[in-house]
C-alpha atoms as a PDB file:
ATOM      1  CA  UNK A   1     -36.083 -52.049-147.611  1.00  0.00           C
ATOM      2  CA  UNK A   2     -38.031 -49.107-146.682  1.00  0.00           C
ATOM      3  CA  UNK A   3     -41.392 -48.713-149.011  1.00  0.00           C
ATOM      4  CA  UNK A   4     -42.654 -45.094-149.586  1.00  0.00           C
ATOM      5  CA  UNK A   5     -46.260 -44.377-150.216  1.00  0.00           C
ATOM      6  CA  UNK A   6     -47.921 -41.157-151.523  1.00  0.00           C
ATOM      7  CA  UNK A   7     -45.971 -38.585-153.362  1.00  0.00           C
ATOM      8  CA  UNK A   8     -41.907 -38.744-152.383  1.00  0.00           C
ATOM      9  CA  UNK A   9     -40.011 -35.657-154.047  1.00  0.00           C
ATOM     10  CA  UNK A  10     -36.157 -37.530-154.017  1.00  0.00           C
ATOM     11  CA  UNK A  11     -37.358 -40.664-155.660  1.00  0.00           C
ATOM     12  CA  UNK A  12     -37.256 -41.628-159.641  1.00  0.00           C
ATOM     13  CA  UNK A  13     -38.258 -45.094-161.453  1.00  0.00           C
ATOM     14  CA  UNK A  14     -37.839 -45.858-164.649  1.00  0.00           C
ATOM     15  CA  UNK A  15     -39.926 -48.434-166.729  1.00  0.00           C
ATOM     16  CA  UNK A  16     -39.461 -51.024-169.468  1.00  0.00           C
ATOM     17  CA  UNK A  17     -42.323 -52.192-170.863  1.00  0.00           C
ATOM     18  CA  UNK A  18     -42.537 -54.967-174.182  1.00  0.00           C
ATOM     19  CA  UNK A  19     -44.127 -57.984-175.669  1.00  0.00           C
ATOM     20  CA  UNK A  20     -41.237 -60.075-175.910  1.00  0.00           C
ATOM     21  CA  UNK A  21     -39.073 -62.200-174.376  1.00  0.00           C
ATOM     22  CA  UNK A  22     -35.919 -63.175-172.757  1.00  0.00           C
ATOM     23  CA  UNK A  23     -33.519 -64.778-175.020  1.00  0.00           C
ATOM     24  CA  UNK A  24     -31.590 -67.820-174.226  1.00  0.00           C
ATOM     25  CA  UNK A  25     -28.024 -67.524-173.366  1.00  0.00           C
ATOM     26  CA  UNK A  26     -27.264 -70.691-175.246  1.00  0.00           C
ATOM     27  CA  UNK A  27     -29.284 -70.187-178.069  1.00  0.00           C
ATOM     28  CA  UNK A  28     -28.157 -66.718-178.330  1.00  0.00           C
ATOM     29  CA  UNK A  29     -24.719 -67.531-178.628  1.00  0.00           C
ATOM     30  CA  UNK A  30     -25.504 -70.172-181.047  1.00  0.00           C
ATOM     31  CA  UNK A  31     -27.273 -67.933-183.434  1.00  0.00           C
ATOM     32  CA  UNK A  32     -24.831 -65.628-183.244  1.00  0.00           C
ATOM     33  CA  UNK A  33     -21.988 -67.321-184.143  1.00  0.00           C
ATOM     34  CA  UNK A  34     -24.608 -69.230-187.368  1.00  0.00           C
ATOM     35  CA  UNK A  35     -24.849 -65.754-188.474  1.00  0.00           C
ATOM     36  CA  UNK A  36     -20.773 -64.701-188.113  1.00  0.00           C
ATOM     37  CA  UNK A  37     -20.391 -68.004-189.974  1.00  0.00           C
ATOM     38  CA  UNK A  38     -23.225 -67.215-192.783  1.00  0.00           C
ATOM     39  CA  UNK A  39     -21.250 -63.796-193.332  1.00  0.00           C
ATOM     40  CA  UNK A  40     -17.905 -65.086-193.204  1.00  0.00           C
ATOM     41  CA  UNK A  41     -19.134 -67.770-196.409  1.00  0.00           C
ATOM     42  CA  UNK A  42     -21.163 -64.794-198.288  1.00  0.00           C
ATOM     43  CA  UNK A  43     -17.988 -62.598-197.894  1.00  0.00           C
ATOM     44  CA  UNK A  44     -15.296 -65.228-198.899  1.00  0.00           C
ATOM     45  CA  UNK A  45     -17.345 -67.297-201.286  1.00  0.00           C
ATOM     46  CA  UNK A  46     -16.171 -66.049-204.630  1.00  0.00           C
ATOM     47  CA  UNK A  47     -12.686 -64.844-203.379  1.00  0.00           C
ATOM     48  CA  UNK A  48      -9.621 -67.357-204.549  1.00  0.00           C
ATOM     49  CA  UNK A  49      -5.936 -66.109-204.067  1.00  0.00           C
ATOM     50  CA  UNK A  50      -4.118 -65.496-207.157  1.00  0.00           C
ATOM     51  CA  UNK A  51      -1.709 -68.881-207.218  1.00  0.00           C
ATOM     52  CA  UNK A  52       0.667 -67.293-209.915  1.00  0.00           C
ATOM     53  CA  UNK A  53       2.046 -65.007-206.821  1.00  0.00           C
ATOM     54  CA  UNK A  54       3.241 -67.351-204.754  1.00  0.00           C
ATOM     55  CA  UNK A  55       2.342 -68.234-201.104  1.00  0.00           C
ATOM     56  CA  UNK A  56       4.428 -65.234-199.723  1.00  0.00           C
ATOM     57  CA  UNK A  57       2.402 -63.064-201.477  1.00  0.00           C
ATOM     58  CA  UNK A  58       0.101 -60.095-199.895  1.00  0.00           C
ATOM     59  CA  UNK A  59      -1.441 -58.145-202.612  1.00  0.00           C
ATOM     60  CA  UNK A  60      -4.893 -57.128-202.782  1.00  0.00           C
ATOM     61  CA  UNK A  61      -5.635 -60.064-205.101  1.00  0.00           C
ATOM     62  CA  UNK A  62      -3.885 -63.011-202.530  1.00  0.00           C
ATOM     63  CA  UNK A  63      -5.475 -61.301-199.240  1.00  0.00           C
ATOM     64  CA  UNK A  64      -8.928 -62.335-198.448  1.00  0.00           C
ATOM     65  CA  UNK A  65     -11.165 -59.619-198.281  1.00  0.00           C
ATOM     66  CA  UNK A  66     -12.145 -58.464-194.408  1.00  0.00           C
ATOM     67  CA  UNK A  67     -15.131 -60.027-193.331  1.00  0.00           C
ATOM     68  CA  UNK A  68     -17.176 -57.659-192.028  1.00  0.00           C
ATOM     69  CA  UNK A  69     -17.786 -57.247-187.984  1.00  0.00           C
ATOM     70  CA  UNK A  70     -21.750 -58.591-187.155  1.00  0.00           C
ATOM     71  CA  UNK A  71     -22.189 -56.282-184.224  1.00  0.00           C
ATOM     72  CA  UNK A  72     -23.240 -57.581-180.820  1.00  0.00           C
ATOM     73  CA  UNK A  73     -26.856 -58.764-180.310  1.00  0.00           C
ATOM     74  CA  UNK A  74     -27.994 -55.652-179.293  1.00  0.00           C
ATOM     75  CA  UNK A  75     -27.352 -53.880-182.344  1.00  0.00           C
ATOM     76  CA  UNK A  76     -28.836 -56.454-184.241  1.00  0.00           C
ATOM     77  CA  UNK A  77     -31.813 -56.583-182.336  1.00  0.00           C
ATOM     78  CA  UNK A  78     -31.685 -52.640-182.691  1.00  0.00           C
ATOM     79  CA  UNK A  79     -31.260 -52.856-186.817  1.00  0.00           C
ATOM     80  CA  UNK A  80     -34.675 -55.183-186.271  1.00  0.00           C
ATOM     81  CA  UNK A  81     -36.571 -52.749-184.664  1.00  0.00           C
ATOM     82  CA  UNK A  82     -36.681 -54.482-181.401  1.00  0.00           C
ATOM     83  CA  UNK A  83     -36.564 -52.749-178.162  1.00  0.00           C
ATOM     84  CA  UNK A  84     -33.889 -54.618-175.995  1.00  0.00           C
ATOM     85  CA  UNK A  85     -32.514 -54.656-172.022  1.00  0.00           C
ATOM     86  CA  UNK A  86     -28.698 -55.345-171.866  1.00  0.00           C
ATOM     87  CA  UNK A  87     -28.643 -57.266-168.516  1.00  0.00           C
ATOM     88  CA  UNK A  88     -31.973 -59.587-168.929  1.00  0.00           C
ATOM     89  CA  UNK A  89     -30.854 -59.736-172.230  1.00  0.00           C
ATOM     90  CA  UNK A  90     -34.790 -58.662-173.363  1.00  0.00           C
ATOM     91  CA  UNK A  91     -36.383 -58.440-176.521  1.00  0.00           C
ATOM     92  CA  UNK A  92     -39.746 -57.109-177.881  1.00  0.00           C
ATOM     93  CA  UNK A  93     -41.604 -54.430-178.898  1.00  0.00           C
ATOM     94  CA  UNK A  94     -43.415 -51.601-177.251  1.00  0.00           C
ATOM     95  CA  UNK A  95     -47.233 -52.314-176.958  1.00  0.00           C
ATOM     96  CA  UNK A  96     -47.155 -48.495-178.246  1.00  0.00           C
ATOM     97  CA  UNK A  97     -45.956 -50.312-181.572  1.00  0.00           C
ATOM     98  CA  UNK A  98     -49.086 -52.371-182.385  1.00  0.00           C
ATOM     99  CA  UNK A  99     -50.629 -50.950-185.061  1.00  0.00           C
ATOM    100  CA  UNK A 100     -54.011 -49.473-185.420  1.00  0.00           C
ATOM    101  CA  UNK A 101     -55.503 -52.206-187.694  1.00  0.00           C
ATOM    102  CA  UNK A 102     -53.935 -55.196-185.670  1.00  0.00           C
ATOM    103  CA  UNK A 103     -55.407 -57.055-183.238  1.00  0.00           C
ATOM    104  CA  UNK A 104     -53.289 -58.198-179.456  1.00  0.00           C
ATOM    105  CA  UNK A 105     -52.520 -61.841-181.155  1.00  0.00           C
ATOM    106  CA  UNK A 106     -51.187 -60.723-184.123  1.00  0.00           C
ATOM    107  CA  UNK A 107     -49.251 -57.977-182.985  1.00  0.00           C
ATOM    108  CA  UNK A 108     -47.305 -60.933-180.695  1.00  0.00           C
ATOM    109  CA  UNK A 109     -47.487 -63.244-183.652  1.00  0.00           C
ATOM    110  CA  UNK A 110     -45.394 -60.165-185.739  1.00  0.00           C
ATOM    111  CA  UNK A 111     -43.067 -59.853-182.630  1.00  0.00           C
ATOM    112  CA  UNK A 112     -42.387 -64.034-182.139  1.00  0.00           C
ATOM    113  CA  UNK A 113     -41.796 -63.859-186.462  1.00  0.00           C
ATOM    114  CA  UNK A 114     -39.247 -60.708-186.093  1.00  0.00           C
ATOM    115  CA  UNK A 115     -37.493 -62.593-183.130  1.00  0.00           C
ATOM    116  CA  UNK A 116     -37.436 -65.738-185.073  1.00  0.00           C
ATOM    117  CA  UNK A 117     -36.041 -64.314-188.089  1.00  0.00           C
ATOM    118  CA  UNK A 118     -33.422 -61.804-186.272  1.00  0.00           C
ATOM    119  CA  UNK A 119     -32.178 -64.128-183.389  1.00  0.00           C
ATOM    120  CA  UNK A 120     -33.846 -67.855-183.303  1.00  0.00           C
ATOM    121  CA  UNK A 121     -36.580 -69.833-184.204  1.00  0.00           C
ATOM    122  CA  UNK A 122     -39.970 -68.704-181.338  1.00  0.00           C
ATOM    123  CA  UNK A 123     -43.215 -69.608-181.231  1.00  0.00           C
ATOM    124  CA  UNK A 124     -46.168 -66.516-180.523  1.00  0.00           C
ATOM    125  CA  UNK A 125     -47.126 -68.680-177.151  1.00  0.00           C
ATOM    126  CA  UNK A 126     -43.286 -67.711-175.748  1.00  0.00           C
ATOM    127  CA  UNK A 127     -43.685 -63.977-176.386  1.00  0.00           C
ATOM    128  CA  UNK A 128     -45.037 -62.554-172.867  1.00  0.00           C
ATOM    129  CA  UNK A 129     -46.060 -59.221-171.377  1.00  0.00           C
ATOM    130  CA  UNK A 130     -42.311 -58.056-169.759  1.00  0.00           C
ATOM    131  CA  UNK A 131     -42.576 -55.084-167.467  1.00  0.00           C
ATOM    132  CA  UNK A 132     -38.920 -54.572-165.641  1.00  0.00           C
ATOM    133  CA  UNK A 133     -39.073 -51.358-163.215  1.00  0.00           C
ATOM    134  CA  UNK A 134     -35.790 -49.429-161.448  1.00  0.00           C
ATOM    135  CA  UNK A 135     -35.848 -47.106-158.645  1.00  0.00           C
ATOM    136  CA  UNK A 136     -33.305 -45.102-157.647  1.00  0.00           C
END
């Protein structure tokens, strides 16, 4: 690998910088298929099939209602307002996102609750400065 210094016209890098942390393959999985299963039961929890029809039956009132598609983790970590990488599987936030009034520990204390609430269960202590760089 060839290293460059000083000011090189055909190169580009591109940085990712959070407070966050990389998620768990295992655990990941596992919350994600708690929270398919927790919206599967909300969806179907009041729905019974009309037993006067028959078992053949496929009107509206004998056909479960669809349950409704979660999204991957990204989107949900997206719908959180967490700032993700696909590949390290990332989370966090932006230290551009700390508010004005908040100090560095409770800004990663707000991250490690947002991550616990959204994915799994983190304490402030795991949530680290992550800084991934590309060049191309």
């Amino acid at each position: 690998m060839k290293i460059r210094t000083g000011f090189v016209s055909n190169s580009s890098s591109s940085s990712f910088v959070v407070f966050g942390l990389h998620l768990d393959p295992n655990k990941l999985r596992q919350a994600m298929e708690e929270r398919e299963a927790k919206i599967r039961a909300e969806t179907l929890k009041d729905w019974k099939r009309n037993v006067t029809h028959g078992e053949g039956c496929r009107c509206s009132e004998c056909t479960p209602p669809k349950v409704p598609e979660i999204g991957g983790w990204c989107q949900i970590a997206e719908d959180a307002g967490l700032s993700y990488l696909v590949e390290e599987r990332v989370v966090g936030k932006s230290p551009n996102a700390m508010k004005s009034d908040e100090t560095k520990q409770q800004f990663i204390t707000r991250i490690a609750r947002i991550i616990s609430e959204t994915f799994y269960p983190v304490d402030p202590d795991q949530v680290q400065y992550i800084e991934e760089v590309e060049f191309s």
